[in-house]
Each structure stands twice: as structure tokens, then as C-alpha cells.
N, C-alpha and C. Protein backbone atom coordinates (compact mmCIF):
# COMPACT_ATOMS: atom_id res chain seq x y z
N UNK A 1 -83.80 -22.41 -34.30
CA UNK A 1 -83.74 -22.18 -35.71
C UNK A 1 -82.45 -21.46 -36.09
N UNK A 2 -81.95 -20.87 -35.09
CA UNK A 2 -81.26 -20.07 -35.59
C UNK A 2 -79.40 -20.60 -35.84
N UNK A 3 -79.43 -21.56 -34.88
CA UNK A 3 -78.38 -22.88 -34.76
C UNK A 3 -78.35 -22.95 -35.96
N UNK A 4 -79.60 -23.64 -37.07
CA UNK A 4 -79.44 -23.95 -38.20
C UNK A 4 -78.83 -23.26 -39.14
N UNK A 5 -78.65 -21.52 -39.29
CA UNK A 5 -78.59 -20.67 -40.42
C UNK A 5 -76.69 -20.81 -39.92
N UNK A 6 -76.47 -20.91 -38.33
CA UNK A 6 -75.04 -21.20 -38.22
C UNK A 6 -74.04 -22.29 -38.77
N UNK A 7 -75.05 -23.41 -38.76
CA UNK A 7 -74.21 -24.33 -39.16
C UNK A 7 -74.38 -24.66 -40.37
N UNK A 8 -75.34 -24.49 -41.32
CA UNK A 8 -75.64 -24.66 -42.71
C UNK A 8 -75.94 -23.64 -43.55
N UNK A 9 -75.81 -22.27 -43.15
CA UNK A 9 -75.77 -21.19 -43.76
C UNK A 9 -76.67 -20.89 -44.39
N UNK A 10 -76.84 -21.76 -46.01
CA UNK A 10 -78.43 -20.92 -46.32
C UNK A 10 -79.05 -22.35 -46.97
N UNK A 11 -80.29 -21.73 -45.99
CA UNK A 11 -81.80 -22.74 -46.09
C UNK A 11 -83.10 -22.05 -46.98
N UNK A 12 -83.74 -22.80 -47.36
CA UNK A 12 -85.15 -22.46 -47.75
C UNK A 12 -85.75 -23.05 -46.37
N UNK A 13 -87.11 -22.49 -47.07
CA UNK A 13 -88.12 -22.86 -46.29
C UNK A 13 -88.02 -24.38 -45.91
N UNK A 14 -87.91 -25.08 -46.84
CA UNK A 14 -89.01 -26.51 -46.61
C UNK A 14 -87.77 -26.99 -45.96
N UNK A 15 -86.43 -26.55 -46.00
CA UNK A 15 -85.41 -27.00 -45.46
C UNK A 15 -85.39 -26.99 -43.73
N UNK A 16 -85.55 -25.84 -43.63
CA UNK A 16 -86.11 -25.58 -42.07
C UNK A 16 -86.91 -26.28 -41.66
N UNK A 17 -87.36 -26.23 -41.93
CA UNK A 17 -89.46 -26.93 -41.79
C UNK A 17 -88.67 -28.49 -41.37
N UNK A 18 -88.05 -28.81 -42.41
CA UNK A 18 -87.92 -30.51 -42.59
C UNK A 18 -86.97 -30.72 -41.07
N UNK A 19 -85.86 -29.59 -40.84
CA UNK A 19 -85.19 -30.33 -39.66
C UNK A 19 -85.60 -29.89 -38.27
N UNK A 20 -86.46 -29.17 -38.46
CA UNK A 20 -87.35 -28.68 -37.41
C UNK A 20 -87.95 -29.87 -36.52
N UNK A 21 -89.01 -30.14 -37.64
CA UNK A 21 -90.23 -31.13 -37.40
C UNK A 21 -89.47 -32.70 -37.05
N UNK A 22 -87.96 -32.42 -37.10
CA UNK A 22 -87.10 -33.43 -36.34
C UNK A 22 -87.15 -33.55 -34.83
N UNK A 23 -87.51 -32.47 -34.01
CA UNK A 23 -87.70 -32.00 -33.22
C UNK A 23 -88.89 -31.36 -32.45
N UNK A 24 -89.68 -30.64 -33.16
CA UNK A 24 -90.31 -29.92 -32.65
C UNK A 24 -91.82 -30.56 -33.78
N UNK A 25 -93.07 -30.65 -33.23
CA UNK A 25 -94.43 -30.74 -34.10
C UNK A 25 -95.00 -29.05 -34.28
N UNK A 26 -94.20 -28.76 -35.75
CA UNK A 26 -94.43 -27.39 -36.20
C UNK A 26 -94.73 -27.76 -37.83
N UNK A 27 -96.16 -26.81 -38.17
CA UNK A 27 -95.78 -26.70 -39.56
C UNK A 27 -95.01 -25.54 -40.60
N UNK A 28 -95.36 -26.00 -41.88
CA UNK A 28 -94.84 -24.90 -42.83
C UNK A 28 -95.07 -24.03 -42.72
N UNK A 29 -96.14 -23.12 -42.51
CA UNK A 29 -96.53 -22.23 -41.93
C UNK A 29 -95.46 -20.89 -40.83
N UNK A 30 -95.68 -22.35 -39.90
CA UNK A 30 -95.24 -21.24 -38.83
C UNK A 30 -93.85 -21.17 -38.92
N UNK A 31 -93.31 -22.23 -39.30
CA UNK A 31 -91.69 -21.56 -39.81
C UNK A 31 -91.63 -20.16 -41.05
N UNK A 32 -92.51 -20.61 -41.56
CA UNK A 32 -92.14 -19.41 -42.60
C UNK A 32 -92.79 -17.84 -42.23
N UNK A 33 -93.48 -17.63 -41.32
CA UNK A 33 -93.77 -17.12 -40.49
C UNK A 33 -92.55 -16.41 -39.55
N UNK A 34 -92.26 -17.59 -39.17
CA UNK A 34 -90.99 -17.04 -37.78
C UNK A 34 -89.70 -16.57 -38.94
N UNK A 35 -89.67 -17.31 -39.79
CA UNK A 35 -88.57 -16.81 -40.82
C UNK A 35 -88.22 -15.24 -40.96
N UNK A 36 -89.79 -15.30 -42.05
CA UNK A 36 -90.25 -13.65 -42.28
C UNK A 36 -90.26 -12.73 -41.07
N UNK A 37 -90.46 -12.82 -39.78
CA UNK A 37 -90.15 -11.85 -38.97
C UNK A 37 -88.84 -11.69 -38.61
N UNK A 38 -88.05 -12.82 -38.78
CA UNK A 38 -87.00 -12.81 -38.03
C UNK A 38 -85.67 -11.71 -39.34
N UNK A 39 -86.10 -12.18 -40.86
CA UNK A 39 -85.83 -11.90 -42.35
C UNK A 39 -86.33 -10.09 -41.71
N UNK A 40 -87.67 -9.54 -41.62
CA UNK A 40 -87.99 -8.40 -41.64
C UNK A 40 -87.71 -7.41 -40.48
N UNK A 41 -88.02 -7.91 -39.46
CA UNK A 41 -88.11 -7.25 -38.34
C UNK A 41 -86.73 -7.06 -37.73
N UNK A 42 -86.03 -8.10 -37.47
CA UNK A 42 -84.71 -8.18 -36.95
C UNK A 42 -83.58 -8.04 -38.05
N UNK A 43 -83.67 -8.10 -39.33
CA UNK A 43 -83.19 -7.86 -40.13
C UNK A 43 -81.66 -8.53 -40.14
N UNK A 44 -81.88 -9.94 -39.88
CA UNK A 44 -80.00 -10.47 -39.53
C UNK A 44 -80.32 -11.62 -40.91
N UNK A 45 -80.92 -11.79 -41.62
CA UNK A 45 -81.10 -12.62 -42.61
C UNK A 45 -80.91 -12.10 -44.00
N UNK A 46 -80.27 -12.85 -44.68
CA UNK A 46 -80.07 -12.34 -45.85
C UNK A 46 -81.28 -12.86 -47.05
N UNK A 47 -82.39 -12.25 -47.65
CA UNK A 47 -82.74 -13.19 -48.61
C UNK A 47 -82.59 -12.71 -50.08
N UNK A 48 -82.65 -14.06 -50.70
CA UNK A 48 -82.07 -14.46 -51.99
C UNK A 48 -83.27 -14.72 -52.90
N UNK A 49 -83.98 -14.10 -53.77
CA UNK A 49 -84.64 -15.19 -54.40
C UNK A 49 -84.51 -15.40 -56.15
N UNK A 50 -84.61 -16.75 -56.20
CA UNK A 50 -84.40 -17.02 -57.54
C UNK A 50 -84.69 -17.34 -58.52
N UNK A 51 -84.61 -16.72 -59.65
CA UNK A 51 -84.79 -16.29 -61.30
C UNK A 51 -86.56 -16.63 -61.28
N UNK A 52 -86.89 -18.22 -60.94
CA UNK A 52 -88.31 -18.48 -61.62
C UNK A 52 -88.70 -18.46 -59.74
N UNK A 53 -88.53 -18.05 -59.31
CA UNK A 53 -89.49 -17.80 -58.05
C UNK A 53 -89.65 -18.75 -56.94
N UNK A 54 -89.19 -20.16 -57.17
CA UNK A 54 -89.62 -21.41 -56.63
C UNK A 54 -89.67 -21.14 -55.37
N UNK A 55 -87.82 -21.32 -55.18
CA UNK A 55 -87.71 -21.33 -53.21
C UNK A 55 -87.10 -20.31 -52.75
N UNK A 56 -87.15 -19.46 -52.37
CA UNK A 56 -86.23 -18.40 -51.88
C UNK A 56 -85.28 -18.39 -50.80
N UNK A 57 -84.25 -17.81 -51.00
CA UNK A 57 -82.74 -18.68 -49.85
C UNK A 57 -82.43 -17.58 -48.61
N UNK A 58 -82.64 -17.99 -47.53
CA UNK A 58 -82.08 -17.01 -46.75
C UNK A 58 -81.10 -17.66 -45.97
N UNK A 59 -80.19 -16.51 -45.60
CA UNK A 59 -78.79 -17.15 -45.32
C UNK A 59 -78.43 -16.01 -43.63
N UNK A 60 -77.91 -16.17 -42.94
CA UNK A 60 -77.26 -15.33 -41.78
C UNK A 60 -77.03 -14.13 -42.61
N UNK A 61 -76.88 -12.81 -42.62
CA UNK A 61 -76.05 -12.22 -42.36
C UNK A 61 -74.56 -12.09 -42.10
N UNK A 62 -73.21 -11.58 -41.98
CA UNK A 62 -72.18 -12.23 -41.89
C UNK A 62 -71.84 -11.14 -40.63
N UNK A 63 -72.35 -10.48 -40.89
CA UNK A 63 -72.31 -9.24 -39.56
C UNK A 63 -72.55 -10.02 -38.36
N UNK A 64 -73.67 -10.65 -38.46
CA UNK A 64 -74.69 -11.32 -37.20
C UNK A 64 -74.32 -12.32 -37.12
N UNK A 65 -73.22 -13.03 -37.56
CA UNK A 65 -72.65 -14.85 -37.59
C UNK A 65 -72.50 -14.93 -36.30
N UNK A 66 -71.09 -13.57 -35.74
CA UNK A 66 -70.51 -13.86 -34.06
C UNK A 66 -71.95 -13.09 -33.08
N UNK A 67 -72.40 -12.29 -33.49
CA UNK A 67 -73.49 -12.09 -32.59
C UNK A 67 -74.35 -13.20 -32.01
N UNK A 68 -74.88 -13.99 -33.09
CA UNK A 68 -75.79 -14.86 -33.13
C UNK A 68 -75.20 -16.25 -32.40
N UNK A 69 -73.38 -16.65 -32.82
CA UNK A 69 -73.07 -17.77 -31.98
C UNK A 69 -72.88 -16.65 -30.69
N UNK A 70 -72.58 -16.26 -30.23
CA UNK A 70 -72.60 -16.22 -28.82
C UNK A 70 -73.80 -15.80 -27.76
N UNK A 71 -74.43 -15.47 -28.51
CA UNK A 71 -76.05 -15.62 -27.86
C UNK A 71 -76.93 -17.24 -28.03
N UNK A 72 -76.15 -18.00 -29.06
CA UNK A 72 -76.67 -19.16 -28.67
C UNK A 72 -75.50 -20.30 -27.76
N UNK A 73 -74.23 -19.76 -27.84
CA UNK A 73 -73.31 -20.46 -26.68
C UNK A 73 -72.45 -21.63 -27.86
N UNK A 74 -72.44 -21.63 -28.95
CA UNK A 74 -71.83 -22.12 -29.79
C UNK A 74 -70.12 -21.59 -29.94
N UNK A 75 -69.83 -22.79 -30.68
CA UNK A 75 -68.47 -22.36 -31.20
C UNK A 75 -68.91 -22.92 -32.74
């Protein structure tokens, strides 16, 4: 998941969810789940939410961009 916030910066939920389930048999749920801990607990996510509430955007951190590629082996 976290590949994703590197290379496309900021996702919603259903966005995740959708390129996930490219891969992996996960639902909405548990992404938004792994989101929110990853958003609360680890605190490397930025979130956004907007005016009427719909989807809310979380994006990397910019602190955690080089942390995050080199713990996943990216350039």
C-alpha cells in the first residue's frame, strides 16, 4: 500500500481499495482500516478532508517520502 501513496501521492479510500483488489482479495473495510492505523498510529500520512465530507484524501507525508522509498527499495 504504501508503494501506492509513493507513486500517486494522494488517494482516497475507494482509490486504494480499487488498485489493491488488483492484486490482493481485500475489502473496503480493511483498507480503510489499515489506512486509519497507518494515518493514526504511525502518523506518516497526511489527511485532507473535504468541504461536504464525501472522500477524504490522504497523501505521504513529505518528511516520510525518502524514509518510506528506501524501506520499500524504490527509486
Amino acid at each position: 500500500m504504501l508503494d501506492l501513496f509513493v507513486r500517486i501521492k494522494a488517494l482516497t479510500i475507494p482509490q486504494i481499495t480499487g488498485e489493491l483488489q488488483k492484486r490482493f482479495s481485500i475489502s473496503y473495510h480493511s483498507v480503510a482500516s489499515m489506512v486509519g492505523i497507518i494515518a493514526s498510529r504511525l502518523g506518516i500520512l497526511h489527511v485532507k478532508r473535504n468541504a461536504d465530507g464525501t472522500h477524504t484524501i490522504y497523501e505521504l507525508k513529505e518528511q516520510y517520502v525518502d524514509v518510506v522509498v528506501k524501506m520499500l527499495g524504490t527509486s
